[in-house]
C-alpha atoms as a PDB file:
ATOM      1  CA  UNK A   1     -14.411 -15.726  -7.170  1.00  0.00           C
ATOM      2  CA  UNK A   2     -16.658 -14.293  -4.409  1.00  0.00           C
ATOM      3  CA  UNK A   3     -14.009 -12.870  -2.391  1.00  0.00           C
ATOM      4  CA  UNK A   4     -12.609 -11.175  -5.815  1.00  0.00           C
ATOM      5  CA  UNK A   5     -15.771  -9.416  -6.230  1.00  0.00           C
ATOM      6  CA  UNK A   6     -15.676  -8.456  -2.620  1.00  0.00           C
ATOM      7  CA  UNK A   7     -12.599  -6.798  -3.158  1.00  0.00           C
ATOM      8  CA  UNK A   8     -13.375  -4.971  -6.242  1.00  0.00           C
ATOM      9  CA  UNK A   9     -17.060  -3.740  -4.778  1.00  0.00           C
ATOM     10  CA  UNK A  10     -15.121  -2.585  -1.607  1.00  0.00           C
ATOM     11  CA  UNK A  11     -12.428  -0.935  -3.714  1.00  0.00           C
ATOM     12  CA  UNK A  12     -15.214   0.773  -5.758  1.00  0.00           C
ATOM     13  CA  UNK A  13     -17.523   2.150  -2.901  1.00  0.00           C
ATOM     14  CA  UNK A  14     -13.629   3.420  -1.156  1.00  0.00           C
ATOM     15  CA  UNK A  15     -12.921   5.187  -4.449  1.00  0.00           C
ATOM     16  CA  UNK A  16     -16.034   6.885  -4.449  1.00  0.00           C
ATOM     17  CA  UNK A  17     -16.680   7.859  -1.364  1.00  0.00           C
ATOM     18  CA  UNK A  18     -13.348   9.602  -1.709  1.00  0.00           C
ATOM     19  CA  UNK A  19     -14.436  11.069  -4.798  1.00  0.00           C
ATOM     20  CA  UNK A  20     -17.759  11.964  -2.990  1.00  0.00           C
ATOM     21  CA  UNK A  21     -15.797  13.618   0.042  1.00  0.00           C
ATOM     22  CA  UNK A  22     -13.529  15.847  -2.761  1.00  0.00           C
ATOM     23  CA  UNK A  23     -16.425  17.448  -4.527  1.00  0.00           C
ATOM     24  CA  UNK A  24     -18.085  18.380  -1.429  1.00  0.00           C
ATOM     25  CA  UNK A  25     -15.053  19.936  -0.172  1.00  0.00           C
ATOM     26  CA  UNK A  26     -14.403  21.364  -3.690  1.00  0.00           C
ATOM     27  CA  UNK A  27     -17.926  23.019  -2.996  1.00  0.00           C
ATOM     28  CA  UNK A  28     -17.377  24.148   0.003  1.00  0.00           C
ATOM     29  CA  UNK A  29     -14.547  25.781  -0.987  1.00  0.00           C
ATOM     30  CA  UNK A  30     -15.961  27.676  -4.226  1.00  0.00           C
ATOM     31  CA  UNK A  31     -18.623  29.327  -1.806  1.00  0.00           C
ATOM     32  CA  UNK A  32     -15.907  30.503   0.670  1.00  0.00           C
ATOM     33  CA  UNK A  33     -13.642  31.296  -1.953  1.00  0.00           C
ATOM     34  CA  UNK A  34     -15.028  32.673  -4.716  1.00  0.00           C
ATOM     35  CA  UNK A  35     -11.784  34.693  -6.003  1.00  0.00           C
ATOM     36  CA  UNK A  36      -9.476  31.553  -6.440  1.00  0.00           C
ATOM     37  CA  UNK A  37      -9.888  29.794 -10.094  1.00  0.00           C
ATOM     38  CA  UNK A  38     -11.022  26.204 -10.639  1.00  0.00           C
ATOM     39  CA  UNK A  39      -7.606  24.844 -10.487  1.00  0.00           C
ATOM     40  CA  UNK A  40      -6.384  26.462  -7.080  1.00  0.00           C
ATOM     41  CA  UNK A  41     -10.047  25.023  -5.892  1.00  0.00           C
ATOM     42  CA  UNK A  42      -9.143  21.299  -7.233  1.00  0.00           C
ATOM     43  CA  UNK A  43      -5.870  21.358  -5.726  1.00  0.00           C
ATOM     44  CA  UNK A  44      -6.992  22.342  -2.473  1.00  0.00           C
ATOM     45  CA  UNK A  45      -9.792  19.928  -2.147  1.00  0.00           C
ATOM     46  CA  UNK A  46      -7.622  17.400  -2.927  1.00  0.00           C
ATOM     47  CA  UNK A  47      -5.432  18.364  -0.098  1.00  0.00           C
ATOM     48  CA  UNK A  48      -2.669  19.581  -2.186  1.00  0.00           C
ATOM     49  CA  UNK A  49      -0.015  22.554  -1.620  1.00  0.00           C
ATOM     50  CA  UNK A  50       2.131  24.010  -4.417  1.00  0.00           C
ATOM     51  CA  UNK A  51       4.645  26.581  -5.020  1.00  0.00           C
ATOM     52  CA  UNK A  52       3.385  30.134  -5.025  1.00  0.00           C
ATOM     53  CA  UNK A  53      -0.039  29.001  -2.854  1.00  0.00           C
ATOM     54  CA  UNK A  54      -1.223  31.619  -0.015  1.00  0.00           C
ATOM     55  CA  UNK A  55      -1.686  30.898   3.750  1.00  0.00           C
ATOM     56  CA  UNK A  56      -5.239  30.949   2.901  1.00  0.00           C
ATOM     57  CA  UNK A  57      -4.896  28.257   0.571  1.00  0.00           C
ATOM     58  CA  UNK A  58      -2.753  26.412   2.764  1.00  0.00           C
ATOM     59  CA  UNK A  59      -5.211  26.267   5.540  1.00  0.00           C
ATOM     60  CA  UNK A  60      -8.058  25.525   3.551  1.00  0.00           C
ATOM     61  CA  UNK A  61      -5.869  22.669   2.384  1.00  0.00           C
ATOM     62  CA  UNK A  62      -4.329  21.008   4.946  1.00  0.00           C
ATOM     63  CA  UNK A  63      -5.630  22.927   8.563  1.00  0.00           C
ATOM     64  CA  UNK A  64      -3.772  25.414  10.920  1.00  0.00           C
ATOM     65  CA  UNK A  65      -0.177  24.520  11.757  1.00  0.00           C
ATOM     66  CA  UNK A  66       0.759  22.888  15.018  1.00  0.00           C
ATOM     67  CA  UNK A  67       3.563  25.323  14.908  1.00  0.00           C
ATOM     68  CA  UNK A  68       5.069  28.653  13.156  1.00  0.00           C
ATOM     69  CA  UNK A  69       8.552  30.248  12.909  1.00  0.00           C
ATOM     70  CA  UNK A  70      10.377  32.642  10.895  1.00  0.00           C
ATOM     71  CA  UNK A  71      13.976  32.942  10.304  1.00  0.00           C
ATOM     72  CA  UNK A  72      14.745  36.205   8.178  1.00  0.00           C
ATOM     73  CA  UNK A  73      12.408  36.830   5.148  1.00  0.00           C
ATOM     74  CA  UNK A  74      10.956  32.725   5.103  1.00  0.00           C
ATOM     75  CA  UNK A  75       8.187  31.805   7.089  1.00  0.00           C
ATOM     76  CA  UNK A  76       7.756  28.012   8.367  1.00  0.00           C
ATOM     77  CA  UNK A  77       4.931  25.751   9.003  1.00  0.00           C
ATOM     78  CA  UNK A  78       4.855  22.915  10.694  1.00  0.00           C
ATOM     79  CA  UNK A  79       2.714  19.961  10.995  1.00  0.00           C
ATOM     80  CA  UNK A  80       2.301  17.534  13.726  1.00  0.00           C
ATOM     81  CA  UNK A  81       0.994  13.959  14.451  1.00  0.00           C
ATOM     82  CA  UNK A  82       0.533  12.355  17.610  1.00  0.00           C
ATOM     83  CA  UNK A  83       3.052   9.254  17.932  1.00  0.00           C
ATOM     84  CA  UNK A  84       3.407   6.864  21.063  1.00  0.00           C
ATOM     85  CA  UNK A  85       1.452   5.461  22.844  1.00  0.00           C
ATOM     86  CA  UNK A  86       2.548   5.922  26.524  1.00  0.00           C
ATOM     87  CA  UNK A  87       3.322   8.968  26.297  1.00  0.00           C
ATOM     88  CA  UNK A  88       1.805  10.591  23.288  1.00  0.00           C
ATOM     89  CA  UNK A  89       4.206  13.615  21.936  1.00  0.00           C
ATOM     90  CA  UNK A  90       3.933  15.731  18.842  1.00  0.00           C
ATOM     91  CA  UNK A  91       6.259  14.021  15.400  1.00  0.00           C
ATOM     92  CA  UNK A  92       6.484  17.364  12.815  1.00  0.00           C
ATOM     93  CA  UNK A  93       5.961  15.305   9.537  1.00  0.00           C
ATOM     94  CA  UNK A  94       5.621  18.196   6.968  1.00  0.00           C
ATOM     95  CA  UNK A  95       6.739  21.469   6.887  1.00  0.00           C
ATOM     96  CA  UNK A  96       5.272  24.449   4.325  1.00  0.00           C
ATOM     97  CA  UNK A  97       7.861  27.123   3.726  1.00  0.00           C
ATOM     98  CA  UNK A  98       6.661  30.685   2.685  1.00  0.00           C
ATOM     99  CA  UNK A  99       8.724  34.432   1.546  1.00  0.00           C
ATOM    100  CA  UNK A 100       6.529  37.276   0.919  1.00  0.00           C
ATOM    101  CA  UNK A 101       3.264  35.097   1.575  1.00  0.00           C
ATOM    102  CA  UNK A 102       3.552  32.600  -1.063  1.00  0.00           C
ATOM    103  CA  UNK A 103       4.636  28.885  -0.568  1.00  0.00           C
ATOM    104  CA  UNK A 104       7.809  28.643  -1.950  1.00  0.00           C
ATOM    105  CA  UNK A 105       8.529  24.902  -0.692  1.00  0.00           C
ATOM    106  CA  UNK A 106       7.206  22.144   0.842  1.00  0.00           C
ATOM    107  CA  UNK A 107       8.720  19.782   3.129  1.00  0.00           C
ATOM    108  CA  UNK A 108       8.402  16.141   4.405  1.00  0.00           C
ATOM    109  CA  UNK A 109       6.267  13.975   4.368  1.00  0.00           C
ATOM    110  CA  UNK A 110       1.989  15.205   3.690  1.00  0.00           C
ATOM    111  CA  UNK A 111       1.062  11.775   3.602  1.00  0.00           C
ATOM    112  CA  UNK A 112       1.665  10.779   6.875  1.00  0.00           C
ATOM    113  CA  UNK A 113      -0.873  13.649   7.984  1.00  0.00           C
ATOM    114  CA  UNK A 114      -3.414  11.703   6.014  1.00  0.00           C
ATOM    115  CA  UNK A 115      -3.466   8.767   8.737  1.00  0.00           C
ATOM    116  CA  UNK A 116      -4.949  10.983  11.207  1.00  0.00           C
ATOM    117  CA  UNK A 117      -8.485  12.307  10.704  1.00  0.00           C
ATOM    118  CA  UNK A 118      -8.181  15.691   8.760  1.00  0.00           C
ATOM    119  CA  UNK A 119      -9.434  18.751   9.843  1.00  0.00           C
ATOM    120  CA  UNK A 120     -12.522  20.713   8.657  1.00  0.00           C
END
């Protein structure tokens, strides 16, 4: 019984710290950017990108890219982790694809960015 209450208590104080760590970003982010509406804001704090999102958005989002490229009109982001242990190399796990400055896809895997420490 104790250890079940344990469990739930931990799970509790995890869910809101998260929830804690969201609206202070969410904050943050109205201040900076006071232009975008209230459901760019949300999405962002949560660490989400969409369809039709700017670079701005992006890296307010998720950080800088490890690496750019474009290939005609479509510009590519991509974002690294650090596998190995050895010898530590970059592992491109998701990829944001933008035409005319807007996200028009996103690729891979964003969760796998969320077992390193994310960035400002």
């Amino acid at each position: 019984m104790m250890k079940r209450i344990f469990i739930y208590a931990s799970l509790g104080v995890f869910l809101l710290a998260g929830c804690a760590e969201t609206q202070y970003r969410e904050s943050k982010i109205r201040l900076k950017h006071r232009s975008w509406d209230d459901e760019v804001i949300e999405k962002v704090a949560r660490r989400q990108v969409e369809p039709d999102m700017t670079g701005d958005m992006v890296r307010a989002a998720i950080g800088l890219p490890n690496k750019t490229s474009r290939q005609g009109d479509t510009e590519e982001w991509g974002y690294a982790v650090m596998v190995g242990d050895f010898q530590p190399r970059e592992k491109f796990v998701y990829f944001v694809y933008f035409k005319n400055g807007r996200v028009i896809r996103t690729g891979g895997d964003i969760n796998k960015l969320k077992t390193v420490s994310w960035y400002k």
